[in-house]
Each structure stands twice: as C-alpha cells, then as structure tokens.
Protein backbone atom coordinates (compact mmCIF):
# COMPACT_ATOMS: atom_id res chain seq x y z
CA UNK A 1 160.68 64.71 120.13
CA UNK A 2 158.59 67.40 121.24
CA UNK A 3 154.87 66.67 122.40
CA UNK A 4 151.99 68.60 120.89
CA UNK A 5 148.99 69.13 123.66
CA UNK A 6 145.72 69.77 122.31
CA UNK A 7 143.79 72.06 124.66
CA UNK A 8 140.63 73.90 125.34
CA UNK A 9 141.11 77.61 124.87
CA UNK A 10 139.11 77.40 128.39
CA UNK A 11 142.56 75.89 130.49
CA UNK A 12 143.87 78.19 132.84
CA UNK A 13 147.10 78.23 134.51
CA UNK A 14 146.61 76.83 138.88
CA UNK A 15 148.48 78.61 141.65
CA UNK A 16 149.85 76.17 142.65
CA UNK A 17 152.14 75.08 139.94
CA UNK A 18 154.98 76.65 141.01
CA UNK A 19 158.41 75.83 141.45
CA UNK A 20 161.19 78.08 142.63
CA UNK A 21 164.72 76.68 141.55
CA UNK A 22 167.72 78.36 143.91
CA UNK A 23 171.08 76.91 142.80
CA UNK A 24 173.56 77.52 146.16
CA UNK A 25 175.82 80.59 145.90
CA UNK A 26 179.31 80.63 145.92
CA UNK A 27 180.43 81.54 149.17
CA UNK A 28 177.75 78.75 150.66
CA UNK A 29 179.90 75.99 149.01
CA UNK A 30 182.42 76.02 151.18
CA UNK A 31 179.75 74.82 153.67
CA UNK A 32 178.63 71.38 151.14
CA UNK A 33 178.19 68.22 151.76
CA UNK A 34 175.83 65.82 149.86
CA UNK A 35 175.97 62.88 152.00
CA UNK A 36 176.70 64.76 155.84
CA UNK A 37 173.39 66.22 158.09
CA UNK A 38 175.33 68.77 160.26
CA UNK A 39 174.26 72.58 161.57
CA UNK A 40 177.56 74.03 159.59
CA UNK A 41 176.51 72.26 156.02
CA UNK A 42 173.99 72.99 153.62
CA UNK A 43 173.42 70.91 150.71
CA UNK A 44 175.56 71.73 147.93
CA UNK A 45 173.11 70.98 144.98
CA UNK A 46 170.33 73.47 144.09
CA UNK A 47 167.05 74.30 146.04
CA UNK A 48 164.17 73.53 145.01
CA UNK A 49 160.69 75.21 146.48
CA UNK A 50 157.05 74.03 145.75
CA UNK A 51 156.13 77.70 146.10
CA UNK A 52 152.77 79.81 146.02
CA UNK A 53 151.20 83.17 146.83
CA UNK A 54 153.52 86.32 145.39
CA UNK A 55 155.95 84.89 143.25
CA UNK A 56 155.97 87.53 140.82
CA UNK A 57 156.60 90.84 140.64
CA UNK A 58 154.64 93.75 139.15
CA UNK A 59 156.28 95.31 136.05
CA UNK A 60 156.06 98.85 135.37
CA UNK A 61 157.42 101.69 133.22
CA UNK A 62 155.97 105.18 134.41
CA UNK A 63 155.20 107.78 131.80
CA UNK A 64 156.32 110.57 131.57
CA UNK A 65 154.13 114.08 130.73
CA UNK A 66 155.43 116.18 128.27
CA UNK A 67 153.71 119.57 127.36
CA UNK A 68 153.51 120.48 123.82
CA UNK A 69 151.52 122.92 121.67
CA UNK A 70 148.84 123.22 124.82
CA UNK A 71 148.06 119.68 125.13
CA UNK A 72 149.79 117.59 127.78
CA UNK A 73 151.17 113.90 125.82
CA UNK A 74 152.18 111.17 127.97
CA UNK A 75 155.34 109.15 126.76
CA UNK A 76 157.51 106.50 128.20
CA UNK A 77 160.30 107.17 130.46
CA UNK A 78 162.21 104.52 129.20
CA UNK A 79 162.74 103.42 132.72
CA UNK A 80 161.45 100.51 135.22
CA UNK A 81 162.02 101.37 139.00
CA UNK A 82 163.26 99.22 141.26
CA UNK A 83 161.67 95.55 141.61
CA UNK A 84 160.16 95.53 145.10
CA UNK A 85 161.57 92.23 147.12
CA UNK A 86 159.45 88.95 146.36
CA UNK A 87 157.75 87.68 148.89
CA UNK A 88 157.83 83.14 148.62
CA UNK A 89 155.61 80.99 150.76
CA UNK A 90 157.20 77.93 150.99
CA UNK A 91 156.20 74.50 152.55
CA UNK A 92 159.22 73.30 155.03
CA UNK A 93 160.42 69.35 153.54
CA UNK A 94 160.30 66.79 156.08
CA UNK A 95 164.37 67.31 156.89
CA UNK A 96 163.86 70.75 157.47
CA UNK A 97 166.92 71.37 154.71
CA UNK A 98 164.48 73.74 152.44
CA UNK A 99 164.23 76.35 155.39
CA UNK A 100 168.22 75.13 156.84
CA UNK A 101 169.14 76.42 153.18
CA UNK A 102 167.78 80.62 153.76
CA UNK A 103 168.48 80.00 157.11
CA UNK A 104 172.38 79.06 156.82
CA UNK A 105 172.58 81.92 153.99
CA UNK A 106 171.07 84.40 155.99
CA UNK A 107 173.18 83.30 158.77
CA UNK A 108 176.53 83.65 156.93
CA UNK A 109 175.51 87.09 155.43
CA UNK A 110 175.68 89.16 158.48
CA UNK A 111 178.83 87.35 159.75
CA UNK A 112 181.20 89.51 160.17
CA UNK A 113 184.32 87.36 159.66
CA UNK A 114 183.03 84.36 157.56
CA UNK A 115 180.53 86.12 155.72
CA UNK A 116 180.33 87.04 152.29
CA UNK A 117 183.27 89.36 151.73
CA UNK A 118 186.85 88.28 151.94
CA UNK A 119 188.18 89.17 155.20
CA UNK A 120 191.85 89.93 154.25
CA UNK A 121 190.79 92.75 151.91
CA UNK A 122 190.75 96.25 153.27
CA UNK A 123 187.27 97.65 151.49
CA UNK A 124 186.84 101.34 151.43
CA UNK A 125 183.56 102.65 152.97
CA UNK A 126 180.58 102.54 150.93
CA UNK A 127 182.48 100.09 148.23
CA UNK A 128 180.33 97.60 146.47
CA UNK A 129 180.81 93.79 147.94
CA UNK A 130 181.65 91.22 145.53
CA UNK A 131 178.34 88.94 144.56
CA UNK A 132 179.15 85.79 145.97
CA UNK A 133 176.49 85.72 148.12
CA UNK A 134 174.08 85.97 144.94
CA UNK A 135 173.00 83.72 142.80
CA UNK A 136 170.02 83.41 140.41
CA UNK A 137 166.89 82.95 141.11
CA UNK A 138 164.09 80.87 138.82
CA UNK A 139 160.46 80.15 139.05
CA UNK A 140 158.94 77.88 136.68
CA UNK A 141 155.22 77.82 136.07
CA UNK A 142 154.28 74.30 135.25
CA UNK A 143 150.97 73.26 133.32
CA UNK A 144 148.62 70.17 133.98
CA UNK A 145 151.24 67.44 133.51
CA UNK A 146 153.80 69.56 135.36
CA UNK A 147 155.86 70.62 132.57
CA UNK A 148 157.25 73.32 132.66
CA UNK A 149 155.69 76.50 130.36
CA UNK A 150 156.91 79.32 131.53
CA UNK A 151 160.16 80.71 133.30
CA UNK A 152 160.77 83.64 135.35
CA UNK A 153 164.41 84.81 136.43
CA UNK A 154 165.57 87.08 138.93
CA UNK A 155 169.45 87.84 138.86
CA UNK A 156 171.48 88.61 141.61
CA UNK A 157 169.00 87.31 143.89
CA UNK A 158 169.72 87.62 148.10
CA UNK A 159 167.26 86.75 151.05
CA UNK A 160 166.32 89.40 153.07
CA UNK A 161 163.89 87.49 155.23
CA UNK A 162 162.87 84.24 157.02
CA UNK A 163 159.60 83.61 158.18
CA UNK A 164 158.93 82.05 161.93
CA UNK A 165 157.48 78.43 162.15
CA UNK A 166 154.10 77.88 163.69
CA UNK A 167 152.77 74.66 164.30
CA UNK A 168 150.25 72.56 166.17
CA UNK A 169 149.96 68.96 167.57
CA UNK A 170 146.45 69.73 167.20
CA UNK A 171 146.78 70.88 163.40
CA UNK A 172 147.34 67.86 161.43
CA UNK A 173 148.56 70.33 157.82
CA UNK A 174 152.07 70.45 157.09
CA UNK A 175 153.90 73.35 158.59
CA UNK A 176 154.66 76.18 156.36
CA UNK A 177 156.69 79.64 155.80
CA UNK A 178 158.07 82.26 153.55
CA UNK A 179 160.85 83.78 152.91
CA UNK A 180 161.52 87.10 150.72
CA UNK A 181 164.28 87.64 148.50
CA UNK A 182 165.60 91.03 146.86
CA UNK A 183 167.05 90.90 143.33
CA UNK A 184 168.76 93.16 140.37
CA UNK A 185 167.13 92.07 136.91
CA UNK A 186 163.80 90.17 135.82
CA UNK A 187 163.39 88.03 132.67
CA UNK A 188 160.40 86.20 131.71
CA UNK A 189 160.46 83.01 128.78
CA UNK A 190 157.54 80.70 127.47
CA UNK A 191 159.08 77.69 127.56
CA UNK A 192 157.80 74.14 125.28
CA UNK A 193 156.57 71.46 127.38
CA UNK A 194 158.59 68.80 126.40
C-alpha cells in the first residue's frame, strides 16, 4: 500500500541524500566471497555509496543555426555530446571494502593477463573489448524519510579514478574520497516513495 506524504510546497530536496548503488561487474566475480576478508576478493554483492558533491551530470542538446530568408533560426541538433565522467565523493566504511571495491576494479582493468578481456582471444588492433568490466551505475535521491524519489542511471559505467586518502590523528572526522566514473547512457525516473 502506497503512502501519501502531505508536504509544504516549501520542502526542498538536501545534498546529502544520496545514494550511489554499484552492483559488481562480471569479470570482478570471479574474485567473490561473502564471508572471506582477503586482498584478491571483493565482495560479491552490490556497492553501495552514501555519496555527495557532483553526482550528476549536465544535460545538453546544442542548437544548431540555420539561415533562412535573412534571419538566422536556431533549431535542435537532435544530438547530446558526450557525458563528461562523474566525479563521486564518497566516505570510506569502517572495513575499508567501499574504496577495496574501485580499488580491486581499477586494479584488474589495466592487468594485462587477468584483466578484463579474455586472454586466449587474438583481438585485432583498435577492436572494441567486450563489457564485462561494466556494469550499471544508479544514484537514488532520497527525501526526508529516506525513500527513495528519484533515480538516476548511468549504463556501461567504468572507474577511471581513485582518489588518495588523507587523514589525521589530530582530525577526529571520518576520512573521505572520490572516485570518478565514465559511462555510455543517462536515464533519469521519479520514483513513489513507498
């Protein structure tokens, strides 16, 4: 049964009701275990990251001038460029497996044996890699009672960076990072808090 929340047109949406959802690509679950803590196993479930600051990208279509009867009319192009990489600051859990999880995939990327191509196959310069070191990305934006209102996918999603840790005895905060990740697609959904 679906609950109905009576608001003040006045509620805005926090920054920091964010949460980024990674589930683990394929060619990290060779590397699973649930139940084992060691440096060549990540966990096999999805990610999840209390995230804030940039998590989500600008959307544009350019237009596109077209000269007729000798006026200039702008018109769509039809056409959204590239999405720039999205930057994610993250706060590292207490186990350190949030940051183990980019870490490990990063790590296994730019193997060149174990990585994320198929070593037997002979791949002709230039060819496109298989995408099983993708996987799809999700923010949810959550509302006052964290439920979760709105959804934002990225397909094909890949880190292309890992922050460096900095931390204190003297700074009592919890230590944080970011990471960025580049992507193919982007969907966004309201979603019914439930």
């Amino acid at each position: 049964m679906a609950t109905t929340y009576n608001q003040a047109a006045l509620n805005k949406e926090r920054k920091d009701k964010f949460i980024l959802v990674v589930p683990t690509p394929q060619f990290l679950k060779e590397d699973v275990n649930r139940y084992s803590r060691k440096n060549n196993l990540v966990n096999p479930d999805s990610m999840q990251f209390s995230v804030y600051g940039s998590v989500v990208p600008p959307v544009a279509i350019p237009n596109v001038e077209v000269r007729y009867s000798g006026q200039t009319l702008n018109v769509t192009s039809h056409n959204r460029p590239a999405y720039p990489p999205v930057n994610v600051k993250f706060t590292i859990d207490n186990r350190f497996n949030n940051y183990w999880f980019i870490y490990k995939w990063l790590d296994k990327m730019q193997d060149d044996y174990a990585g994320y191509f198929n070593p037997d196959k002979n791949y002709q310069k230039g060819a496109v890699i298989e995408d099983q070191y993708m996987s799809d990305f999700t923010i949810y934006a959550l509302d006052e009672y964290n439920k979760r209102v709105a959804q934002f996918d990225f397909t094909k999603g890949f880190p292309t960076f890992l922050g460096g840790i900095e931390y204190s005895y003297r700074d009592p905060g919890e230590i944080e990072t970011q990471f960025s990740f580049a992507y193919s697609q982007f969907y966004v959904k309201l979603l019914s808090p439930e």
